[in-house]
PDB file of N, CA and C in Angstrom:
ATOM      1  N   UNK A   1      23.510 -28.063 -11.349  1.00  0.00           N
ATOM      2  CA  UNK A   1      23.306 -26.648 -11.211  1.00  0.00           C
ATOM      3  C   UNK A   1      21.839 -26.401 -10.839  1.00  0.00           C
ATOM      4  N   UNK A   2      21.868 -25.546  -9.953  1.00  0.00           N
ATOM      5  CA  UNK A   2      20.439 -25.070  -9.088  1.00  0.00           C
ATOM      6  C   UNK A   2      19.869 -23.902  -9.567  1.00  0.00           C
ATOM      7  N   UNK A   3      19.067 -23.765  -9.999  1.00  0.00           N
ATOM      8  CA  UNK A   3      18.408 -22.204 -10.580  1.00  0.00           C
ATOM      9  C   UNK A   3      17.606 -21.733  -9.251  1.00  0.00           C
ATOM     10  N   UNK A   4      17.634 -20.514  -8.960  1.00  0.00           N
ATOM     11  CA  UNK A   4      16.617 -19.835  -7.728  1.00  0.00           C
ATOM     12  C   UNK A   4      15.849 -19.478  -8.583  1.00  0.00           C
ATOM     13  N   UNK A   5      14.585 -19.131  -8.342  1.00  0.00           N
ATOM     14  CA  UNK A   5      13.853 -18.300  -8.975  1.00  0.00           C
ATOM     15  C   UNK A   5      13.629 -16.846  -8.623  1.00  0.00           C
ATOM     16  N   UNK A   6      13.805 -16.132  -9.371  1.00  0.00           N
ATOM     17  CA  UNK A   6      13.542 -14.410  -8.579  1.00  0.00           C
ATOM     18  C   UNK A   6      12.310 -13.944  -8.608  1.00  0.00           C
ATOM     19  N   UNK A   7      12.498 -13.362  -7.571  1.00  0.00           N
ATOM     20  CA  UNK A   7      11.221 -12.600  -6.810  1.00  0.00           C
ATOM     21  C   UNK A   7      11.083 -11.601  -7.907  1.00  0.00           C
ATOM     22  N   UNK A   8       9.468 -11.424  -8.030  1.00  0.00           N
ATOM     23  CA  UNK A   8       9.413 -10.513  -9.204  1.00  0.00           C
ATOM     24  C   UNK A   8       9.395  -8.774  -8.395  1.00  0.00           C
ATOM     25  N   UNK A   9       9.579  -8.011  -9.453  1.00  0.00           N
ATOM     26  CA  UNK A   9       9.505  -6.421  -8.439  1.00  0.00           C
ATOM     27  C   UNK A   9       8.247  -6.155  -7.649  1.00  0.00           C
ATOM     28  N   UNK A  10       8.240  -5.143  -6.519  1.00  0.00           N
ATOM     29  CA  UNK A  10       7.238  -4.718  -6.215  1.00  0.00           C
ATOM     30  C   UNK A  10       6.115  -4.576  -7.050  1.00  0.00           C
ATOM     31  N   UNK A  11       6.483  -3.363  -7.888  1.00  0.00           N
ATOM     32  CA  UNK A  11       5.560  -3.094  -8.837  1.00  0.00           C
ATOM     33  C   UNK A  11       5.062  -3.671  -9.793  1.00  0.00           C
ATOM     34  N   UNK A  12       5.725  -5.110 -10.315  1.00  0.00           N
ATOM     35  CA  UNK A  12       5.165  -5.818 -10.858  1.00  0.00           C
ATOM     36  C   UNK A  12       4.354  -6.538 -10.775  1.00  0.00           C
ATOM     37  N   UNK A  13       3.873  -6.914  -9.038  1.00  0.00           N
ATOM     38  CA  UNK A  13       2.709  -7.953  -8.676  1.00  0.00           C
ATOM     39  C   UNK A  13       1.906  -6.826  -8.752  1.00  0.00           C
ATOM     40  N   UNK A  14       0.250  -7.545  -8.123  1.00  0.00           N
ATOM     41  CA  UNK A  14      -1.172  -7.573  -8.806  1.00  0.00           C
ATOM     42  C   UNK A  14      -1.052  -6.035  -7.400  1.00  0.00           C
ATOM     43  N   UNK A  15      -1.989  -5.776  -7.782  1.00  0.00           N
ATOM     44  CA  UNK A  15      -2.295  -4.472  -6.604  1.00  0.00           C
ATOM     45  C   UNK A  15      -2.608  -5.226  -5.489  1.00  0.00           C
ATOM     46  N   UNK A  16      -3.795  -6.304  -5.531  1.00  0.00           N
ATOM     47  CA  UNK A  16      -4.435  -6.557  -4.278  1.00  0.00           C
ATOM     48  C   UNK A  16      -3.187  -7.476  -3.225  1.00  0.00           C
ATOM     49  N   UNK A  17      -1.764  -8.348  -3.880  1.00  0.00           N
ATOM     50  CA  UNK A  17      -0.838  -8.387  -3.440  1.00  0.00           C
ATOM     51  C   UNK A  17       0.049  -7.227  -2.996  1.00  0.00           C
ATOM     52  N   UNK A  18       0.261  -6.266  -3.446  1.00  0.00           N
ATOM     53  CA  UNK A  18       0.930  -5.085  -3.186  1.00  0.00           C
ATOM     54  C   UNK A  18       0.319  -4.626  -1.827  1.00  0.00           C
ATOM     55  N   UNK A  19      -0.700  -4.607  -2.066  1.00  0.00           N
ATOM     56  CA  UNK A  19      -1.712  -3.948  -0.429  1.00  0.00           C
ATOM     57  C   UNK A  19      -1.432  -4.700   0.890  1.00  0.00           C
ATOM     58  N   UNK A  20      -1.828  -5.883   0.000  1.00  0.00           N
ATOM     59  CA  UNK A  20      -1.402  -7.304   1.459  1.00  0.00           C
ATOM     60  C   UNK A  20       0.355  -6.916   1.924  1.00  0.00           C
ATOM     61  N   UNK A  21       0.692  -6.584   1.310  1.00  0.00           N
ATOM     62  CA  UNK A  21       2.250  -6.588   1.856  1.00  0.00           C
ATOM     63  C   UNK A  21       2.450  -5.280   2.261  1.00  0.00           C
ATOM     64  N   UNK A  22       1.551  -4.419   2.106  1.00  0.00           N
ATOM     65  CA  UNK A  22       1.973  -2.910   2.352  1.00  0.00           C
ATOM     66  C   UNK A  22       1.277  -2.759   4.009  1.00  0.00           C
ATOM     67  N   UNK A  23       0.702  -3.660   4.575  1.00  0.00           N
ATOM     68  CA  UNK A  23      -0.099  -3.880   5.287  1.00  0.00           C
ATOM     69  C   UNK A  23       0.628  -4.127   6.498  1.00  0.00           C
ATOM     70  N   UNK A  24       1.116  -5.070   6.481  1.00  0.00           N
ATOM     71  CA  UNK A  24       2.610  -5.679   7.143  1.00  0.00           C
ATOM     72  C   UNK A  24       3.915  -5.056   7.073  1.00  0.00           C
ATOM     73  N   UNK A  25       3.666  -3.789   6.543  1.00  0.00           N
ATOM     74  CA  UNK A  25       5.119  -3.031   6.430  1.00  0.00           C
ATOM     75  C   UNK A  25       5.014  -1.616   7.682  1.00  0.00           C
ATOM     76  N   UNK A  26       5.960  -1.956   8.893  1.00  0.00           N
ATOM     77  CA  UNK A  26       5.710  -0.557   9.619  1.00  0.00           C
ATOM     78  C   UNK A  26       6.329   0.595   9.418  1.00  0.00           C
ATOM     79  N   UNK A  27       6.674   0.418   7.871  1.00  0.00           N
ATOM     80  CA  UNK A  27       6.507   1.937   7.195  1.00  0.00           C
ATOM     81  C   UNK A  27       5.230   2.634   6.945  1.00  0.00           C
ATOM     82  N   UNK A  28       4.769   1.301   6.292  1.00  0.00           N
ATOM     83  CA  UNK A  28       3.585   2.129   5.374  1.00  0.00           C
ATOM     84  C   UNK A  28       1.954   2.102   6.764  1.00  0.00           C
ATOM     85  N   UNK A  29       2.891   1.597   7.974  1.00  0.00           N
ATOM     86  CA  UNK A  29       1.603   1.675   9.038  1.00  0.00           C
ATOM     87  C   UNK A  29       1.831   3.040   9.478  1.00  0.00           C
ATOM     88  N   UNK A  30       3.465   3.083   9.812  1.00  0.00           N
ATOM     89  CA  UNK A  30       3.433   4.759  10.312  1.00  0.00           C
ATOM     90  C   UNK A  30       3.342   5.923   9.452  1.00  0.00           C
ATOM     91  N   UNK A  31       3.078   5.447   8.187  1.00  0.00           N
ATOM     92  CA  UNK A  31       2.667   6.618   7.078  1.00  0.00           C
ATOM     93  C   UNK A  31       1.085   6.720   7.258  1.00  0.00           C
ATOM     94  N   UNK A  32       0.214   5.815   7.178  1.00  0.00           N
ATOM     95  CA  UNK A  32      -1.463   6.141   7.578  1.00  0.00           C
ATOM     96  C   UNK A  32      -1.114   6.182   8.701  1.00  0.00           C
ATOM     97  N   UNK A  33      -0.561   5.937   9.635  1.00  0.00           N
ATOM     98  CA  UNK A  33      -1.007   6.324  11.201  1.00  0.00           C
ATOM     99  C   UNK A  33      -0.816   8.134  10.857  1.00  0.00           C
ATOM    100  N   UNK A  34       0.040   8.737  10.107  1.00  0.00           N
ATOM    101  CA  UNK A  34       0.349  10.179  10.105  1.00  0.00           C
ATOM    102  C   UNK A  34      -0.462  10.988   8.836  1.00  0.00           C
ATOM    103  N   UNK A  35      -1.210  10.312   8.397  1.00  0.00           N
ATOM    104  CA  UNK A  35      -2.062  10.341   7.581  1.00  0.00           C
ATOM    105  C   UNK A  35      -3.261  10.938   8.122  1.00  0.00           C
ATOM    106  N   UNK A  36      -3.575  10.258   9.374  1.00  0.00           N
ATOM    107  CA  UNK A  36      -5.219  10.403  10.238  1.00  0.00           C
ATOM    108  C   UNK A  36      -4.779  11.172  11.428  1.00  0.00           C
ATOM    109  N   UNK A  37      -3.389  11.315  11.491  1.00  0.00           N
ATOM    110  CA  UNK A  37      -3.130  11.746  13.204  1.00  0.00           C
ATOM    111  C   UNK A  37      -3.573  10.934  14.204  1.00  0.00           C
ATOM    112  N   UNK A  38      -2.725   9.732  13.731  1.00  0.00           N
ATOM    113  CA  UNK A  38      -3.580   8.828  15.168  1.00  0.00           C
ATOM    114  C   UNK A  38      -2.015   8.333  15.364  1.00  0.00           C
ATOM    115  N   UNK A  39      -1.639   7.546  16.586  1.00  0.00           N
ATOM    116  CA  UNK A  39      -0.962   7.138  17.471  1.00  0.00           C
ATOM    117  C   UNK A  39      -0.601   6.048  16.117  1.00  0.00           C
ATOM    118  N   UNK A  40       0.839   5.953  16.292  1.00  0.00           N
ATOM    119  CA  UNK A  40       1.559   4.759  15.149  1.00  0.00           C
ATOM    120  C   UNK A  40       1.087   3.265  16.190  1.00  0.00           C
ATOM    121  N   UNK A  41       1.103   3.686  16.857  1.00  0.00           N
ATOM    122  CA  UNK A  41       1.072   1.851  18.124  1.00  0.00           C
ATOM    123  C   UNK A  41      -0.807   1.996  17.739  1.00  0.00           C
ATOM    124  N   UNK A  42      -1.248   2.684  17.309  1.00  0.00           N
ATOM    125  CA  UNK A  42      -2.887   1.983  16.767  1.00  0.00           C
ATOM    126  C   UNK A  42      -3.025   1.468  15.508  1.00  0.00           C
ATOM    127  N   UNK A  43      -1.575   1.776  14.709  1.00  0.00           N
ATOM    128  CA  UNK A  43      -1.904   1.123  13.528  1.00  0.00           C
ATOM    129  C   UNK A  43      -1.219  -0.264  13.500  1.00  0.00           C
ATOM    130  N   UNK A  44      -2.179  -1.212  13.248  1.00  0.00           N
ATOM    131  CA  UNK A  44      -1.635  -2.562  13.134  1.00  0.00           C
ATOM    132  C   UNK A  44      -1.649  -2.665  12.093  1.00  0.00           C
ATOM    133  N   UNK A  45      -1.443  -4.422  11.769  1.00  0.00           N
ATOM    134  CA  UNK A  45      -1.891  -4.345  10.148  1.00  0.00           C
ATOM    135  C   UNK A  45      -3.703  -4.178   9.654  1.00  0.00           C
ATOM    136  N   UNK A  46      -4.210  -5.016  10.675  1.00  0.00           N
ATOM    137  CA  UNK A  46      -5.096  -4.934  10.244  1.00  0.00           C
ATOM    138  C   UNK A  46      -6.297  -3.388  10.415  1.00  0.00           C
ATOM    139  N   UNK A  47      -5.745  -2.861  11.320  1.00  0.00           N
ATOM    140  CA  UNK A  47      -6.233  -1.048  11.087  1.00  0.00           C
ATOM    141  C   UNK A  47      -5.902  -0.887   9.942  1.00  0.00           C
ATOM    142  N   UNK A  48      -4.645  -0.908   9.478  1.00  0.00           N
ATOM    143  CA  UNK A  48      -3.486  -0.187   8.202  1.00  0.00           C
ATOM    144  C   UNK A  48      -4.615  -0.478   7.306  1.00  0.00           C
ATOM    145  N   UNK A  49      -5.068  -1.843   6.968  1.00  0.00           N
ATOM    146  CA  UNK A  49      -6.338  -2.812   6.156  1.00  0.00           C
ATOM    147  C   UNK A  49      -7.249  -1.901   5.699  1.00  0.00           C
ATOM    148  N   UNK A  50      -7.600  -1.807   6.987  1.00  0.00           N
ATOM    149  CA  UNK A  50      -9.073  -1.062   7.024  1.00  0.00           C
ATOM    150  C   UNK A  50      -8.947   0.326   6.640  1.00  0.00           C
ATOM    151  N   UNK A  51      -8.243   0.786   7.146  1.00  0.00           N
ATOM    152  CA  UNK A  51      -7.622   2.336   6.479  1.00  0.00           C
ATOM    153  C   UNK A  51      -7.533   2.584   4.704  1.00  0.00           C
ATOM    154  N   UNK A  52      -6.576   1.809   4.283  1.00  0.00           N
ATOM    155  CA  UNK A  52      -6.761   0.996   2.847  1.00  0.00           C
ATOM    156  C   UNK A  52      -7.660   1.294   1.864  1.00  0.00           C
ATOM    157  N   UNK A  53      -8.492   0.414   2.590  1.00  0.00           N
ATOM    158  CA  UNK A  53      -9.951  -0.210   2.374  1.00  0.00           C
ATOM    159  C   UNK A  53     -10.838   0.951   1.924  1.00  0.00           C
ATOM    160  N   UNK A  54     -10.949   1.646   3.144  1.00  0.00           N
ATOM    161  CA  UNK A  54     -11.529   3.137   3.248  1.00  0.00           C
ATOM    162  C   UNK A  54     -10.976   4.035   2.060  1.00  0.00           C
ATOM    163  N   UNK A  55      -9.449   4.217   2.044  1.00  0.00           N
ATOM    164  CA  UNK A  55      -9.230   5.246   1.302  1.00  0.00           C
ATOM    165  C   UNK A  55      -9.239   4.837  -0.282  1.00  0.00           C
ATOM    166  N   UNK A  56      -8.967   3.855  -0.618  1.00  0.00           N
ATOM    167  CA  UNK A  56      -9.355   3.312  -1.818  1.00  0.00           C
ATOM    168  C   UNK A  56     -10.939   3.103  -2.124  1.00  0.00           C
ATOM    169  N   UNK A  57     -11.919   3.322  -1.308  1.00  0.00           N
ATOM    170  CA  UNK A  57     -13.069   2.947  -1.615  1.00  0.00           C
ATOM    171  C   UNK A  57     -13.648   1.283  -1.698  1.00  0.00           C
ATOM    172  N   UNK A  58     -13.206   0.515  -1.022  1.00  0.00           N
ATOM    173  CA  UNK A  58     -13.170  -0.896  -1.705  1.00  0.00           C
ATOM    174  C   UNK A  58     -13.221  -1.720  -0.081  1.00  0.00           C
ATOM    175  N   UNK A  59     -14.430  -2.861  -0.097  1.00  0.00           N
ATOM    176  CA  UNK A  59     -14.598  -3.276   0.824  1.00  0.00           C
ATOM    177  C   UNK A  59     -13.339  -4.698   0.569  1.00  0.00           C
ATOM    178  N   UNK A  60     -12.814  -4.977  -0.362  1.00  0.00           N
ATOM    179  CA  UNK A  60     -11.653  -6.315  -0.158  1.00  0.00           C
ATOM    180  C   UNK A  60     -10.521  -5.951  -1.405  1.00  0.00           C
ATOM    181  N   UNK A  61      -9.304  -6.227  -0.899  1.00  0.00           N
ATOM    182  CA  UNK A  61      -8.107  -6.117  -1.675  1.00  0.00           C
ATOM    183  C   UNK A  61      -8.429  -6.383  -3.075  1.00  0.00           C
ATOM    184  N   UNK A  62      -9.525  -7.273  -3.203  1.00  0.00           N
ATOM    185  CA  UNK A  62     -10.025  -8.110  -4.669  1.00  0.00           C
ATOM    186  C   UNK A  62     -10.137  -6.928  -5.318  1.00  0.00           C
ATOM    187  N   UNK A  63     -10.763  -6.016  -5.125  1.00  0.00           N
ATOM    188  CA  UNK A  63     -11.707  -5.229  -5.700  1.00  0.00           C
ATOM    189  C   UNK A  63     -10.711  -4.526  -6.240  1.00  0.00           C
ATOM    190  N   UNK A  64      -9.331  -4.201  -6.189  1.00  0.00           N
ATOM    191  CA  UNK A  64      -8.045  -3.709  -6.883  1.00  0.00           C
ATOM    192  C   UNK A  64      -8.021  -4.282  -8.399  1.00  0.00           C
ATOM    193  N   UNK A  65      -8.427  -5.320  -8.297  1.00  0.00           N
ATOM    194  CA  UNK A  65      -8.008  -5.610  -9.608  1.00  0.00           C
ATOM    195  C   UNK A  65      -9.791  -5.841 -10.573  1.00  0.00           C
ATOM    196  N   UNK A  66     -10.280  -5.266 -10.115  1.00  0.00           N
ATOM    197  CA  UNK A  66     -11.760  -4.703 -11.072  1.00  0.00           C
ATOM    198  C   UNK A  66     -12.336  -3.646 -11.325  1.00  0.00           C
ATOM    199  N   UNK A  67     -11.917  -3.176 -10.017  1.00  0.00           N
ATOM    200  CA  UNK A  67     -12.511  -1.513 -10.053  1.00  0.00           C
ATOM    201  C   UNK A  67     -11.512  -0.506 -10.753  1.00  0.00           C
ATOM    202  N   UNK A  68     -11.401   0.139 -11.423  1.00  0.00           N
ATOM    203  CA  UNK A  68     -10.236   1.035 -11.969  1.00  0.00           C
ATOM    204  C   UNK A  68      -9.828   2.272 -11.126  1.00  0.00           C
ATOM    205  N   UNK A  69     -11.249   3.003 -10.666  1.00  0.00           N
ATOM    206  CA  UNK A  69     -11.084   4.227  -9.277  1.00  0.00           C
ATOM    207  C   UNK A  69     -10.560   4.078  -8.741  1.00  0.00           C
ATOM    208  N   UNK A  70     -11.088   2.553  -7.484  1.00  0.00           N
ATOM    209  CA  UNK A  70     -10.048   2.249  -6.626  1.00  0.00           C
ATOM    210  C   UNK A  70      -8.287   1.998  -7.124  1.00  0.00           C
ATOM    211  N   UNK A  71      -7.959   1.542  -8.033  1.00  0.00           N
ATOM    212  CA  UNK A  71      -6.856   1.374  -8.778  1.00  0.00           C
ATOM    213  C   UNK A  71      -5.884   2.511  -8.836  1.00  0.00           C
ATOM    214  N   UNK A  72      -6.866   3.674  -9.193  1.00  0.00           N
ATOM    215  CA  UNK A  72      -6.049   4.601  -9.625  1.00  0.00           C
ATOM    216  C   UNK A  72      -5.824   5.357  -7.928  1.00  0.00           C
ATOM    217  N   UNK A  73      -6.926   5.497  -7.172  1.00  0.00           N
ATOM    218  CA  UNK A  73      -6.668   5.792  -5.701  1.00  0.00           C
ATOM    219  C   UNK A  73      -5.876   5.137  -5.118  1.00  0.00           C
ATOM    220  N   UNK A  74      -5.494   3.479  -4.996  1.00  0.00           N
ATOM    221  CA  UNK A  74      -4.273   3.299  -4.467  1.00  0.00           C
ATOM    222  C   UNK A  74      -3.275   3.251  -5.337  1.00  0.00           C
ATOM    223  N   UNK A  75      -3.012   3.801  -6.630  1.00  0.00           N
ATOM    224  CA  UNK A  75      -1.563   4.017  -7.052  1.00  0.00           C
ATOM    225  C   UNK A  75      -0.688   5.658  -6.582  1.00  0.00           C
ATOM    226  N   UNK A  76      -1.969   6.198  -6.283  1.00  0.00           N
ATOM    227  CA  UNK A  76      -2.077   7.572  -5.943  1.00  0.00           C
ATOM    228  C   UNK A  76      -1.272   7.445  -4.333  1.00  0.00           C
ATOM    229  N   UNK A  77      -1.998   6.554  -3.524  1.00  0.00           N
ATOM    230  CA  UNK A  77      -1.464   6.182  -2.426  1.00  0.00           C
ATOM    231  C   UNK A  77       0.141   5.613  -2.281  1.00  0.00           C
ATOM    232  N   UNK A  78       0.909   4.768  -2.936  1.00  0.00           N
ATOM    233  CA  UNK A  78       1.676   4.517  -3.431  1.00  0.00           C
ATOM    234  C   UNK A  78       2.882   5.165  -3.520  1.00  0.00           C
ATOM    235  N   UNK A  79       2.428   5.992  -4.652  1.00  0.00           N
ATOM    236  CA  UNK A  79       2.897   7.538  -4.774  1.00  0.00           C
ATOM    237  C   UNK A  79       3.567   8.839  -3.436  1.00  0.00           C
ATOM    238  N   UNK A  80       2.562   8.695  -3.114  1.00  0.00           N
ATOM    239  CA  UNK A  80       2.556   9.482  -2.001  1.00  0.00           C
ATOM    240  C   UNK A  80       3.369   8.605  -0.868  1.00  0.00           C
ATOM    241  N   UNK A  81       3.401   7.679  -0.539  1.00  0.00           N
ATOM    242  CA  UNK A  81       4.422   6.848   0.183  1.00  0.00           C
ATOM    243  C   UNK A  81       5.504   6.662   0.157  1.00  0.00           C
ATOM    244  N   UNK A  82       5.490   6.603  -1.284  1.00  0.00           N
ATOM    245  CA  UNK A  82       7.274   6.764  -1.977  1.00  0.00           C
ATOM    246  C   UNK A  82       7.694   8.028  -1.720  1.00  0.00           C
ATOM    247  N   UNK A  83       6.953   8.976  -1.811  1.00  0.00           N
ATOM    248  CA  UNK A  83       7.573  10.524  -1.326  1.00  0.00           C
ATOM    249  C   UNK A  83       7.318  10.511   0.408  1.00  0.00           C
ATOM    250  N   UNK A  84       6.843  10.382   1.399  1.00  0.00           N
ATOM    251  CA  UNK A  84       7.299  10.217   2.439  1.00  0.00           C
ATOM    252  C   UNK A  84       8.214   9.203   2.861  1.00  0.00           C
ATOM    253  N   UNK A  85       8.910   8.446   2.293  1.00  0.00           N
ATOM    254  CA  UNK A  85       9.574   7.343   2.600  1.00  0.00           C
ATOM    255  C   UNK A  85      11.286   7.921   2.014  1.00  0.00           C
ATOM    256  N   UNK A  86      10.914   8.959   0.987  1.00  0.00           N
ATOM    257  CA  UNK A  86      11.868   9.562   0.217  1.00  0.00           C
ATOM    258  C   UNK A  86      12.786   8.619  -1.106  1.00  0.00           C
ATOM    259  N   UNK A  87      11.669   7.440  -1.551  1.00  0.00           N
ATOM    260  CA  UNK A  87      12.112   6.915  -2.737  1.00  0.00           C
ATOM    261  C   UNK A  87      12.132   7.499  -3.586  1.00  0.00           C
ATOM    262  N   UNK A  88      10.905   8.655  -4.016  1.00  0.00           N
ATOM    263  CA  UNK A  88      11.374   9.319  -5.077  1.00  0.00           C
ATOM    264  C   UNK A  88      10.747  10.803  -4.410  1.00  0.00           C
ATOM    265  N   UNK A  89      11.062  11.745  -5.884  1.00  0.00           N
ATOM    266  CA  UNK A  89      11.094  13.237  -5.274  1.00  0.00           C
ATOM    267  C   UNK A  89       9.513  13.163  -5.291  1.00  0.00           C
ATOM    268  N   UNK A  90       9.023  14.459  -4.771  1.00  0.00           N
ATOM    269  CA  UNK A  90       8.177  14.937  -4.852  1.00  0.00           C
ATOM    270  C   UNK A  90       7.452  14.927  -6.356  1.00  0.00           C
ATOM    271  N   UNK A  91       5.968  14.651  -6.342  1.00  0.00           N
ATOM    272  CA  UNK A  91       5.909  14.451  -7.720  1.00  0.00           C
ATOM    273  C   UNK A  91       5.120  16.242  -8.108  1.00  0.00           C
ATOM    274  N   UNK A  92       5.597  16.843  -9.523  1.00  0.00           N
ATOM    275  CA  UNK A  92       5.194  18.283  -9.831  1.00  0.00           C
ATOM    276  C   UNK A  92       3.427  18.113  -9.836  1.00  0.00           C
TER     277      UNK A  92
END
């Protein structure tokens, strides 16, 4: 008998993993591309990065898991993704 191992949830990995993968998602590129009003074909991943970067305050993904501001700015981000994406409602 073979055991798989399961993938743990989104929300359960580290932030600065969460980012790296949110990066590579052309959801969450055409959500900052509509974010800045810029053209979705300018957001790559690595714009999406830098965008990130910027709006969290934080020159490297690292910095997610030291800084608490930035922390709480990209859970905020997050948030707000899940409601344009329509995972969850609008938050009050």
């Amino acid at each position: 008998m073979t055991r798989t191992a399961r993938r743990p949830a989104f929300a359960d990995l580290p932030a600065g993993t969460q980012a790296a993968l949110l990066f590579k998602d052309s959801r969450f590129q055409r959500f900052a591309a509509q974010q800045c009003g810029y053209s979705v074909s300018f957001f790559t991943e690595d714009v999406t990065s830098a965008w990130l970067r910027d709006q969290c305050n934080i020159l490297s993904r690292a910095d997610l898991h030291s800084d608490v501001q930035a922390l709480v700015r990209f859970n905020i981000l997050i948030t707000e993704f899940d409601v344009w994406t329509g995972k969850i409602a609008a938050p009050r």
